[in-house]
C-alpha atoms as a PDB file:
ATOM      1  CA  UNK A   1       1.901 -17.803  -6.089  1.00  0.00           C
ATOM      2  CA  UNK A   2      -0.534 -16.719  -3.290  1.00  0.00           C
ATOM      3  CA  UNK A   3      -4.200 -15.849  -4.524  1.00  0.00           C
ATOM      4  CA  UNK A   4      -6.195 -14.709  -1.124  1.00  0.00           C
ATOM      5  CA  UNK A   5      -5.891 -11.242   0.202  1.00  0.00           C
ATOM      6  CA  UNK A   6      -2.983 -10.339   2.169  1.00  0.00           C
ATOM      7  CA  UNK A   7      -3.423  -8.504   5.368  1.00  0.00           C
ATOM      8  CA  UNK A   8      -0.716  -5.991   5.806  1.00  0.00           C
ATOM      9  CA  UNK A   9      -0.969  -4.447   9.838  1.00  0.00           C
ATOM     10  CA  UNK A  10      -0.242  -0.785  10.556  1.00  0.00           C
ATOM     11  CA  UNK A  11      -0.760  -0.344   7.000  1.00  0.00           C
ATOM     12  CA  UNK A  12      -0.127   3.586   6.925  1.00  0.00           C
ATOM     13  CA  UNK A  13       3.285   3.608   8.675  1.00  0.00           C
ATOM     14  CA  UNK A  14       6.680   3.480   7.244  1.00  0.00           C
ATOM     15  CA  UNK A  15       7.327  -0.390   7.133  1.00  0.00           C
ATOM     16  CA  UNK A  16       3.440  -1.009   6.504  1.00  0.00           C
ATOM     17  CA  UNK A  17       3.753   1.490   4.075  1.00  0.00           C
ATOM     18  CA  UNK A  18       6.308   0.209   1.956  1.00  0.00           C
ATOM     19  CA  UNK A  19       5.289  -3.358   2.125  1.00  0.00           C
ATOM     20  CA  UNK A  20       1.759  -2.320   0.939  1.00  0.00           C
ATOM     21  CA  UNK A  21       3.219  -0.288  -2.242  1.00  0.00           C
ATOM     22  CA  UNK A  22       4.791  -3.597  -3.037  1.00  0.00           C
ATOM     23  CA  UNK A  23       2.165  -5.551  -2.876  1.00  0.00           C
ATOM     24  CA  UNK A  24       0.111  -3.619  -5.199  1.00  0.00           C
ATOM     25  CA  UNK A  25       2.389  -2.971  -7.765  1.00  0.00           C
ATOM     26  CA  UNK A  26       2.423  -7.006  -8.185  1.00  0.00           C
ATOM     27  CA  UNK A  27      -1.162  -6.562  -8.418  1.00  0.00           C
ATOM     28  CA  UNK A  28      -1.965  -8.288  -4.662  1.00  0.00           C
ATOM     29  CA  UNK A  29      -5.343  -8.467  -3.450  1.00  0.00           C
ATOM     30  CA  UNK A  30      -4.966  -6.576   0.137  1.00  0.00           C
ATOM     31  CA  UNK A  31      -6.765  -6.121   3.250  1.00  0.00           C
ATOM     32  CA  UNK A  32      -5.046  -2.860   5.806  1.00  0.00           C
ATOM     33  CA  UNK A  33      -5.345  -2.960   9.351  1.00  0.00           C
ATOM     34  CA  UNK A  34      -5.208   1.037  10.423  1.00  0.00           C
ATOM     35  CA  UNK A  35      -6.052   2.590  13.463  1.00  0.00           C
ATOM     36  CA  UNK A  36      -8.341   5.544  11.904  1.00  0.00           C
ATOM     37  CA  UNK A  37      -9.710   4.624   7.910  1.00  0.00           C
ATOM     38  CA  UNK A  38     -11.290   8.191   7.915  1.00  0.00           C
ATOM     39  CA  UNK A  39      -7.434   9.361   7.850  1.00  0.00           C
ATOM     40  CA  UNK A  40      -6.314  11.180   4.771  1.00  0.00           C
ATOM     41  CA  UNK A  41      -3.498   7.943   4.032  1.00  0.00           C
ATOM     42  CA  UNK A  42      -5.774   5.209   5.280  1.00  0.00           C
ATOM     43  CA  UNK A  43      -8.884   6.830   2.423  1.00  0.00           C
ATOM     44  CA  UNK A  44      -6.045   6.871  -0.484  1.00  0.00           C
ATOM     45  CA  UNK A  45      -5.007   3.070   0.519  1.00  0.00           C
ATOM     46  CA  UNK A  46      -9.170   2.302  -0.263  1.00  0.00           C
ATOM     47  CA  UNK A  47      -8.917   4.869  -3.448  1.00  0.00           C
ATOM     48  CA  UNK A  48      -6.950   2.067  -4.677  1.00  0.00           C
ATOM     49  CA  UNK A  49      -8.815  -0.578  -4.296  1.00  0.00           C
ATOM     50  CA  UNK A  50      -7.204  -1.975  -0.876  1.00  0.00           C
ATOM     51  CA  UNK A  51      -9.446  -3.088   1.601  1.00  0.00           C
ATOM     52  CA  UNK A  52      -9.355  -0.927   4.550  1.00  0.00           C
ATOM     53  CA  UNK A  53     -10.208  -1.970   8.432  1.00  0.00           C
ATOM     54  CA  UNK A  54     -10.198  -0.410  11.494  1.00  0.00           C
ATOM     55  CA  UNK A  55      -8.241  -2.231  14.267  1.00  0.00           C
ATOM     56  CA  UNK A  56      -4.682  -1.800  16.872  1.00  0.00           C
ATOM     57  CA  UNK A  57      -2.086  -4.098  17.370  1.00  0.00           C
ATOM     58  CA  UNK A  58      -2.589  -4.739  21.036  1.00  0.00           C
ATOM     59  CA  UNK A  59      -6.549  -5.671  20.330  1.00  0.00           C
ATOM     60  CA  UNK A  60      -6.697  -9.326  20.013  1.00  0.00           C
ATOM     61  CA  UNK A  61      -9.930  -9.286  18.368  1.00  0.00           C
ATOM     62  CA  UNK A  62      -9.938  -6.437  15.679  1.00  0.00           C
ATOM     63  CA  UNK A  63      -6.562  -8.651  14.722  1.00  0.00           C
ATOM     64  CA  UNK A  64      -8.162 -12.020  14.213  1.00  0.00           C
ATOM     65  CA  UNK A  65     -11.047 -10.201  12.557  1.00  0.00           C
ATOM     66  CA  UNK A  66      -8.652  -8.563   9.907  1.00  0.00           C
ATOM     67  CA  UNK A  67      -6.886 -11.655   9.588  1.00  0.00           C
ATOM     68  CA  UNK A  68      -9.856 -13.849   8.429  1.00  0.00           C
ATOM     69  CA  UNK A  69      -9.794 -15.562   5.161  1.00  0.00           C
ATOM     70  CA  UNK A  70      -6.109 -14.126   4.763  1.00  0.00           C
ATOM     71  CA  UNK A  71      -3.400 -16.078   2.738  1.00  0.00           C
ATOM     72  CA  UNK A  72      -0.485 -14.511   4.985  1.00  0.00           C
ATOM     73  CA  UNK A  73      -0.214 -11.498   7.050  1.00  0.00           C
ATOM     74  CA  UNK A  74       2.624  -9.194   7.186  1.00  0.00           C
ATOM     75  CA  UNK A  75       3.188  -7.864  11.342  1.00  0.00           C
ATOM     76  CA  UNK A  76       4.938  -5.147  12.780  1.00  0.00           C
ATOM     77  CA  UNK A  77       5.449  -3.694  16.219  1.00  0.00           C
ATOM     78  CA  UNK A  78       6.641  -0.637  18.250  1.00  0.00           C
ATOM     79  CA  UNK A  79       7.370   0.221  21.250  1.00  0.00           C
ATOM     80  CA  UNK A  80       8.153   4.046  20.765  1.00  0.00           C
ATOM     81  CA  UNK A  81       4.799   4.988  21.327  1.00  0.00           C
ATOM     82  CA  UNK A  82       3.700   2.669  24.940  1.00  0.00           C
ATOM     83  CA  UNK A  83       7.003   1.371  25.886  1.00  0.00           C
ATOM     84  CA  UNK A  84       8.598  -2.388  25.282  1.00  0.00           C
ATOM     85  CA  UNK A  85       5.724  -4.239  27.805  1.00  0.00           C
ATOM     86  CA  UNK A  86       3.312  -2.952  25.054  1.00  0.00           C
ATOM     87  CA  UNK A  87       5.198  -4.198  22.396  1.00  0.00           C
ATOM     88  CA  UNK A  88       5.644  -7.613  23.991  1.00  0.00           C
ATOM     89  CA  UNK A  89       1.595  -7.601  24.294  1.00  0.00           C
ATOM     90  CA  UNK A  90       1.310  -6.379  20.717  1.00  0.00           C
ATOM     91  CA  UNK A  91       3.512  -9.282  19.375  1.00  0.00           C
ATOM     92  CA  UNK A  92       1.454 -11.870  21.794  1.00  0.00           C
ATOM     93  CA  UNK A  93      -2.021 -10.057  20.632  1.00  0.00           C
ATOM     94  CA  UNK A  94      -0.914 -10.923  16.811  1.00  0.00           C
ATOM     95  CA  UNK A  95       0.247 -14.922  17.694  1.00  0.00           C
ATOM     96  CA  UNK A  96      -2.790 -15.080  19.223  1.00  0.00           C
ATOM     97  CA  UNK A  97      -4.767 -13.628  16.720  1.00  0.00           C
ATOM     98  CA  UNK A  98      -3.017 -15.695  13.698  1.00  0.00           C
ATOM     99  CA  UNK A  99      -3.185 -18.811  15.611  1.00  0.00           C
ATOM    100  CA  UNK A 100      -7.244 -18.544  16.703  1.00  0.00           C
ATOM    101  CA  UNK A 101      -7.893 -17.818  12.361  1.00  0.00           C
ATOM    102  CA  UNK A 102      -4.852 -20.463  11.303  1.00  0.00           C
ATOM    103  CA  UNK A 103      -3.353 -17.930   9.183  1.00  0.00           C
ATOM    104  CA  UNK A 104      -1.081 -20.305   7.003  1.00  0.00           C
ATOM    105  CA  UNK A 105       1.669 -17.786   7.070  1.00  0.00           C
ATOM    106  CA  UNK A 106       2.961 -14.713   9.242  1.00  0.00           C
ATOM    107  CA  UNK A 107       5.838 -12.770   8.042  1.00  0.00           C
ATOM    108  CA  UNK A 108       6.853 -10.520  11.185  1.00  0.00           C
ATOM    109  CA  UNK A 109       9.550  -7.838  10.847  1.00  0.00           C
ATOM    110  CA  UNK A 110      11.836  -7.548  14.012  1.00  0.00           C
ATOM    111  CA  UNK A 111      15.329  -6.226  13.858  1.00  0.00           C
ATOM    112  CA  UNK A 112      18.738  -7.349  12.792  1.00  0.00           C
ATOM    113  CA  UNK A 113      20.829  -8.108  15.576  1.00  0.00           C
ATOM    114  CA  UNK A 114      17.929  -9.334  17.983  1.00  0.00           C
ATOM    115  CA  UNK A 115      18.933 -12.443  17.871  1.00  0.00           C
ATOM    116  CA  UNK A 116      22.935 -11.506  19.156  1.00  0.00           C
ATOM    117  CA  UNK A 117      21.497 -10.826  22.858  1.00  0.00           C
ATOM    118  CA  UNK A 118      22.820  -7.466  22.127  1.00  0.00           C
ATOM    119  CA  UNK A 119      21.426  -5.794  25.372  1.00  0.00           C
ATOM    120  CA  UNK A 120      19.434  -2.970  23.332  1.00  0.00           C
ATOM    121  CA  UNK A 121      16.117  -2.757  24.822  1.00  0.00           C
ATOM    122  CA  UNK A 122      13.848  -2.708  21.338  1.00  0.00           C
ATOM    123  CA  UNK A 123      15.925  -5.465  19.774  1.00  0.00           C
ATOM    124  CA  UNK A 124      15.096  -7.812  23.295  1.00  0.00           C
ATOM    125  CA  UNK A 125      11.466  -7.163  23.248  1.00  0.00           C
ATOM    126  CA  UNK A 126      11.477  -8.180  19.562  1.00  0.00           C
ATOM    127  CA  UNK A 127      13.521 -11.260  20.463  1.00  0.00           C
ATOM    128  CA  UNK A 128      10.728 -12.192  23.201  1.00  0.00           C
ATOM    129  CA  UNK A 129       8.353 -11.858  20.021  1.00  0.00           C
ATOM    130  CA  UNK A 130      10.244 -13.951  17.876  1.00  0.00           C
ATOM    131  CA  UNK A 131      11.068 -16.432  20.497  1.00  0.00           C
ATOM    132  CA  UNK A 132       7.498 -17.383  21.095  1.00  0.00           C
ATOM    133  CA  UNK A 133       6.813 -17.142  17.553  1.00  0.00           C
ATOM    134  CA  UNK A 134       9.288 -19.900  16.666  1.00  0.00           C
ATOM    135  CA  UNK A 135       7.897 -22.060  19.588  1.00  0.00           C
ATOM    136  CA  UNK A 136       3.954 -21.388  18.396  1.00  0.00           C
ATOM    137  CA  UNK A 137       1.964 -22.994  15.692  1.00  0.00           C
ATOM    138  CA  UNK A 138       1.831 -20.296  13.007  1.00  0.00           C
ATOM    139  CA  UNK A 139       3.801 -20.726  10.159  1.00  0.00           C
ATOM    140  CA  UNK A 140       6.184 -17.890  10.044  1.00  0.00           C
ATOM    141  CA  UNK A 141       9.155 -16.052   8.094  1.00  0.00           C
ATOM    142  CA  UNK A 142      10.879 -13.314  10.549  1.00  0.00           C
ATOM    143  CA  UNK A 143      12.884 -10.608   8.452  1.00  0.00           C
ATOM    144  CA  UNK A 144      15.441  -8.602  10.147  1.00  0.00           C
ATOM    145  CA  UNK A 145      15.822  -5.053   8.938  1.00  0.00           C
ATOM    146  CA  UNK A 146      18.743  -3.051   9.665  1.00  0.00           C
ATOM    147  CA  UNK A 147      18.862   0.959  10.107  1.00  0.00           C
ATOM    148  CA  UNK A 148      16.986   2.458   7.525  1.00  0.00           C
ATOM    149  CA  UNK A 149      18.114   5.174   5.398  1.00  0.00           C
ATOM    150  CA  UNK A 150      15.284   7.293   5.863  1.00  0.00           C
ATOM    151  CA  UNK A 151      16.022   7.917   9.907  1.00  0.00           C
ATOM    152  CA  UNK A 152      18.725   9.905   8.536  1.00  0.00           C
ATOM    153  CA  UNK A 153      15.625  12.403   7.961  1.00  0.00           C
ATOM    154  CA  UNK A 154      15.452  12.730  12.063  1.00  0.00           C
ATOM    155  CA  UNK A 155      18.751  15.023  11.429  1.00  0.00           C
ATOM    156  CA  UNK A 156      17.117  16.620   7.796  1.00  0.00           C
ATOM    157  CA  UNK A 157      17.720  19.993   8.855  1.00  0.00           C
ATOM    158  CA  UNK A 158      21.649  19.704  10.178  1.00  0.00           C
ATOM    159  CA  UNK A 159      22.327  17.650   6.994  1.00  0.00           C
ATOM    160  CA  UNK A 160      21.107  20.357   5.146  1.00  0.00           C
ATOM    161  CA  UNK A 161      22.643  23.223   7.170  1.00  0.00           C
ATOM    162  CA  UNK A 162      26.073  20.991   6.002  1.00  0.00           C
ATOM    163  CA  UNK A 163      26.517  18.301   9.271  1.00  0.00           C
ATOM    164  CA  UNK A 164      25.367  14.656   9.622  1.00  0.00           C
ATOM    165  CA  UNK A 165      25.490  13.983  13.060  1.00  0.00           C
ATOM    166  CA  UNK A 166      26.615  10.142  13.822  1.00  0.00           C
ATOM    167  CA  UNK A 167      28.013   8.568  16.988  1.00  0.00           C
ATOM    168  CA  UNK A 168      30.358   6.730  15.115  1.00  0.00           C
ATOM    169  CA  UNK A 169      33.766   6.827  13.806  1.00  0.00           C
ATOM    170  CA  UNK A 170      34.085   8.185  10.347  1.00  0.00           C
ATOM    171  CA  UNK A 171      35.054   5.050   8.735  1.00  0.00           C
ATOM    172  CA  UNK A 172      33.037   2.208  10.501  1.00  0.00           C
ATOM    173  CA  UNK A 173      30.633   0.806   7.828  1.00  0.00           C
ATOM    174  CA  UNK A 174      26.885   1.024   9.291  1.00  0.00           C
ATOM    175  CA  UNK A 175      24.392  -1.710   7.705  1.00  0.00           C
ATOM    176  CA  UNK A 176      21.213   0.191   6.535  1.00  0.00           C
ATOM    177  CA  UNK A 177      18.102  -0.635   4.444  1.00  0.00           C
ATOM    178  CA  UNK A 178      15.917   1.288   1.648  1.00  0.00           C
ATOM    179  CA  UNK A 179      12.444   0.996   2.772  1.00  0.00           C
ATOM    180  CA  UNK A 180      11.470  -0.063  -0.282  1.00  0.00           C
ATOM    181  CA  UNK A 181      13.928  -2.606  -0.142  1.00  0.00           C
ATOM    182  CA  UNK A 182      12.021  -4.147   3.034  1.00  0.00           C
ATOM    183  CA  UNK A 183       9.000  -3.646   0.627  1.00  0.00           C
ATOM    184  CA  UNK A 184       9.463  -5.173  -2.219  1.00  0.00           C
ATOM    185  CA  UNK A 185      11.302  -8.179  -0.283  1.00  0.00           C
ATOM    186  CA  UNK A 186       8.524  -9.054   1.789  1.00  0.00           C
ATOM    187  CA  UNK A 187       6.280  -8.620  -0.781  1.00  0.00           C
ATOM    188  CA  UNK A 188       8.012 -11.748  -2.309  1.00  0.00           C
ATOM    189  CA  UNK A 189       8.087 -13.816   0.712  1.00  0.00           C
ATOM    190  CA  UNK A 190       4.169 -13.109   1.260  1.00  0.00           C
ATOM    191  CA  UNK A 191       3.449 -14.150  -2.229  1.00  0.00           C
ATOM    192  CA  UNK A 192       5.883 -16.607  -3.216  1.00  0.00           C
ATOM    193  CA  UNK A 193       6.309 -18.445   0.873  1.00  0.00           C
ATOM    194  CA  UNK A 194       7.501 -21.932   0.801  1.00  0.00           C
ATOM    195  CA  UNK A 195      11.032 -21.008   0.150  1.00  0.00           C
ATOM    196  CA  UNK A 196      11.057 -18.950   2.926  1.00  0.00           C
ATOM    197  CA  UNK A 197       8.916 -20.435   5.980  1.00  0.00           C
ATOM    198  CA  UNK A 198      10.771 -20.909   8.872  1.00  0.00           C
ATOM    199  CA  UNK A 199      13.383 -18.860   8.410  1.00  0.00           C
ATOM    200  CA  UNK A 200      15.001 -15.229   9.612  1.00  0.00           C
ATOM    201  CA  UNK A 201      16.548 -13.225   6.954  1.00  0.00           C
ATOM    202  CA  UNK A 202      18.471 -10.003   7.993  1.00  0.00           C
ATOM    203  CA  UNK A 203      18.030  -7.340   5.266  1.00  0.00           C
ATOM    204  CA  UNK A 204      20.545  -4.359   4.152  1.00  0.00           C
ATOM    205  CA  UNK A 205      20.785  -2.610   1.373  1.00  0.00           C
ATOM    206  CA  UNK A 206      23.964  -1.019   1.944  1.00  0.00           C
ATOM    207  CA  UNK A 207      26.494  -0.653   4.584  1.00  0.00           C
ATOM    208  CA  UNK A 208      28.516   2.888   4.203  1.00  0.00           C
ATOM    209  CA  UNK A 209      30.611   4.774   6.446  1.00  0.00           C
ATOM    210  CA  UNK A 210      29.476   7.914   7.986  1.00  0.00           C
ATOM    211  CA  UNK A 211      32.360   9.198   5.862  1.00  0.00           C
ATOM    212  CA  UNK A 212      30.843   7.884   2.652  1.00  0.00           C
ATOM    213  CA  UNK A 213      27.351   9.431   4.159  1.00  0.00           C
ATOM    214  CA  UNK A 214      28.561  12.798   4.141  1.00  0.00           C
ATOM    215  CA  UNK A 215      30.278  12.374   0.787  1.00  0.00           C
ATOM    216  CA  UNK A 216      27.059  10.999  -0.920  1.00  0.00           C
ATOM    217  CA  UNK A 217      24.954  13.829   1.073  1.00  0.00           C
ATOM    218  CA  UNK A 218      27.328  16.471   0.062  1.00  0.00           C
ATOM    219  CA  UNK A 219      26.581  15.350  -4.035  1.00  0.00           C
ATOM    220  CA  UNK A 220      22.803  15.540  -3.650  1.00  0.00           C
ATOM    221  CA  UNK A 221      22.781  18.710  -2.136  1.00  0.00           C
ATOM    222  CA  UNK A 222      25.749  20.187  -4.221  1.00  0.00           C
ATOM    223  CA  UNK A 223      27.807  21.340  -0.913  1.00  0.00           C
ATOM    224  CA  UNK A 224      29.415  20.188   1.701  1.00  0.00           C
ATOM    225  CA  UNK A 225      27.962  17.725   4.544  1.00  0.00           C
ATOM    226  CA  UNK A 226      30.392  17.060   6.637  1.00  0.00           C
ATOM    227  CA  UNK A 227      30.155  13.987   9.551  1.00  0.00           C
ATOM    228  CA  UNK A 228      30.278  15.432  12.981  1.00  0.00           C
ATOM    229  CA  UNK A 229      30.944  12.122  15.517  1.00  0.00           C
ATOM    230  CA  UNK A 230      28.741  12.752  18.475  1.00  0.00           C
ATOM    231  CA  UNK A 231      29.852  10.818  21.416  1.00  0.00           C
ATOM    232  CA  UNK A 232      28.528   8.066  22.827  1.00  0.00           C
ATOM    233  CA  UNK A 233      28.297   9.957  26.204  1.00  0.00           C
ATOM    234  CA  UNK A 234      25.790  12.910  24.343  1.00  0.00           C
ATOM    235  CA  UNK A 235      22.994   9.959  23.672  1.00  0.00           C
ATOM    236  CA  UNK A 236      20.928  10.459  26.905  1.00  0.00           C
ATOM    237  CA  UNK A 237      18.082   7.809  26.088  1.00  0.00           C
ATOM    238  CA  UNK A 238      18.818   4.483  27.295  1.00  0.00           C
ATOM    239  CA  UNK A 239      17.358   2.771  24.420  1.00  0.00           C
ATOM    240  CA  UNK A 240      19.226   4.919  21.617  1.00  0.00           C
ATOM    241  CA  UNK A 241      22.723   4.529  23.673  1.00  0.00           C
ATOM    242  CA  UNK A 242      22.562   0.918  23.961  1.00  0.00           C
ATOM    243  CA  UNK A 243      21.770   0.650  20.265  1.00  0.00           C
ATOM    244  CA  UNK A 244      24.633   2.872  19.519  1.00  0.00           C
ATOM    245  CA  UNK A 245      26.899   1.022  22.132  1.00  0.00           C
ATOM    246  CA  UNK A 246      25.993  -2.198  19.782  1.00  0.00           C
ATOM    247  CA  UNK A 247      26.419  -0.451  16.265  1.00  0.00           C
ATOM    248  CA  UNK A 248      29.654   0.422  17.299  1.00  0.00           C
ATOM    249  CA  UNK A 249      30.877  -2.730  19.007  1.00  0.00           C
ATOM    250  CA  UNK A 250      29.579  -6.520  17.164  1.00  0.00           C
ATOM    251  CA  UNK A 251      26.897  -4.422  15.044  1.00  0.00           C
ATOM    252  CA  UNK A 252      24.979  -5.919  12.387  1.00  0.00           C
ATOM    253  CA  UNK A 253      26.639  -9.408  10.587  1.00  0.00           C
ATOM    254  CA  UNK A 254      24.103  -9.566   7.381  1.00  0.00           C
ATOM    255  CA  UNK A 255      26.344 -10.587   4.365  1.00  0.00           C
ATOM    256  CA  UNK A 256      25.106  -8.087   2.283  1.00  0.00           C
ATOM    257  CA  UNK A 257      27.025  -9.826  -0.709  1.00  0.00           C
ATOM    258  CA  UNK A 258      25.624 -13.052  -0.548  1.00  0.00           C
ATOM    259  CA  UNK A 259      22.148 -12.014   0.398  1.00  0.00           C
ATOM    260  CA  UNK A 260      21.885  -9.336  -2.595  1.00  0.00           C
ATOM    261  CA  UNK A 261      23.181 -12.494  -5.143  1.00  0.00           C
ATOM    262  CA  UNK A 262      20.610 -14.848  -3.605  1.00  0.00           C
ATOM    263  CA  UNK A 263      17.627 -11.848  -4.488  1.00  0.00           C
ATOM    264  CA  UNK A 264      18.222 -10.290  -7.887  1.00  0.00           C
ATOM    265  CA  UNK A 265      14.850  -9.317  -8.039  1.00  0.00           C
ATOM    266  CA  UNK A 266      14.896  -6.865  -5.539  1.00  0.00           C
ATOM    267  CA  UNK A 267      16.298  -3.165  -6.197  1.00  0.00           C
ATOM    268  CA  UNK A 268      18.695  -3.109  -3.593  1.00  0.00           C
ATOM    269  CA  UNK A 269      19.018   1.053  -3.138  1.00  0.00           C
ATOM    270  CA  UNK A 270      22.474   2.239  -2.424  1.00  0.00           C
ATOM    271  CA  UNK A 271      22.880   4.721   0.274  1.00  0.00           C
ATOM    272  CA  UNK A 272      24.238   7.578  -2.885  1.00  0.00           C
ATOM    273  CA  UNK A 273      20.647   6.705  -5.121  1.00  0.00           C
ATOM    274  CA  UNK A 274      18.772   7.646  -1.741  1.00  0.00           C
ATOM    275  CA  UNK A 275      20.630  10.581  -0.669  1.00  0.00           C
ATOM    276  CA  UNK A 276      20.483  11.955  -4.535  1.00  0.00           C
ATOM    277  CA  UNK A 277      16.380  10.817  -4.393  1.00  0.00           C
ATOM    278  CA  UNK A 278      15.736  12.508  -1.103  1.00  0.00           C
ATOM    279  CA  UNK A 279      17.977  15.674  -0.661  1.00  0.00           C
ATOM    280  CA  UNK A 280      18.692  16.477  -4.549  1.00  0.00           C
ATOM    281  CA  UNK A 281      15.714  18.467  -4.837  1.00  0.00           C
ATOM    282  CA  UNK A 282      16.764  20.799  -1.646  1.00  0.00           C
ATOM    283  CA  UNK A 283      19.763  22.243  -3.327  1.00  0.00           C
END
């Protein structure tokens, strides 16, 4: 069992987030990277007792300066706010970072399905990040999270006027993870990391149809959602339609089965327990 701090990056976001509620409810010393710590988030983080920094992903040295003295470091990039070039450069600023401080153990979250040369644009910049991640020095465990529940919320307001809007057929099962899920899971490879150093583990929680969707949706709300399937052809951004082109042709291949019997000490959130958690209280 790791003893050192833990550096968690982009701390206040929705991956960051969840891995850093984790942490501390297994009692984890932690240090957050955050862009702003006079933030409203970033001040509750150091209310309880986490160690807060100021830094970005793309600056090589407010990285290696968080990442001193750290037992592991959990990474994350984006490239919906600067573009895929800038997440490339935010990956290399964080193996550059970890290797110049010897960080004894990286746990980067990419995507599921970046490693099927699926032609999506965000899952290839992450595979250029993983790629030279594998071939560096840093000791590393690369999870793969598939489509999380909660970007369901991007359509909150349809879903409760009754439709979920999907561009897929009613009864093709789409792979998706609980946040928390991604939380409490790489809260366990940070603090618990030989079993899991270099390796790539693809996470889901759940994998309903947009049929089952609407059915759960319609029980937390107490009326009817029903699944509208918006063509492929509607999906203007280049990005979003490739990644829909994918999700509706190979998709995601995580044996949800076999990886939810190999970790029975994660929660593992059905897509129903969500929908009643999130929407139940909008009735």
């Amino acid at each position: 069992m790791v003893n050192e701090p833990i550096l968690v990056l982009a701390a206040t976001g929705g991956q960051g987030g969840a891995v850093t509620d984790a942490l501390l409810g297994r009692g984890a010393r932690l240090r957050a990277l955050v862009r702003d710590p006079q933030r409203r988030n970033a001040r509750e983080l150091a209310d309880k007792g986490v160690e807060v920094v100021a830094g970005s992903l793309s600056d090589r040295g407010s990285l290696a300066a968080a990442m001193k003295g750290m037992a592991g470091v959990f990474a994350f990039t984006t490239p919906f706010e600067a573009g895929l070039d800038a997440e490339v450069a935010q990956g290399r600023a964080i193996l550059a970072a970890a290797r110049d401080e010897g960080v004894p153990h990286l746990v980067f979250s990419s995507v599921a399905g970046a490693d099927q040369h699926s032609g999506v644009p965000h899952f290839d910049s992450k595979a250029r990040i993983e790629a030279e991640l594998v071939s560096g020095e840093v000791p590393y465990t690369i999870l793969g999270p598939t489509y999380f529940f909660d970007n369901a919320l991007g359509g909150a307001e349809r879903i409760r006027s009754g439709v979920l809007d999907l561009p897929m057929p009613p009864d093709r099962p789409l792979h998706q993870l609980a946040r928390p899920d991604l939380g409490a899971f790489a809260a366990e490879v940070l603090l618990n990391p030989a079993p899991y150093v270099g390796r790539r583990i693809e996470l889901a929680s759940d994998a309903p149809t947009p049929a089952q969707m609407a059915a759960a949706l319609s029980a937390a709300l107490g009326r009817e959602v029903r699944h509208e399937h918006v063509p492929l052809t509607a999906i203007s951004n280049p990005d979003m339609h490739a990644m829909w082109t994918f999700l509706n042709g190979p998709g995601y291949s995580v044996d949800i089965p076999a990886l939810h019997d190999a970790h029975p000490e994660i929660p593992w959130t059905d897509f129903a327990d969500w929908a009643h958690g999130t929407f139940a209280g909008a009735r």
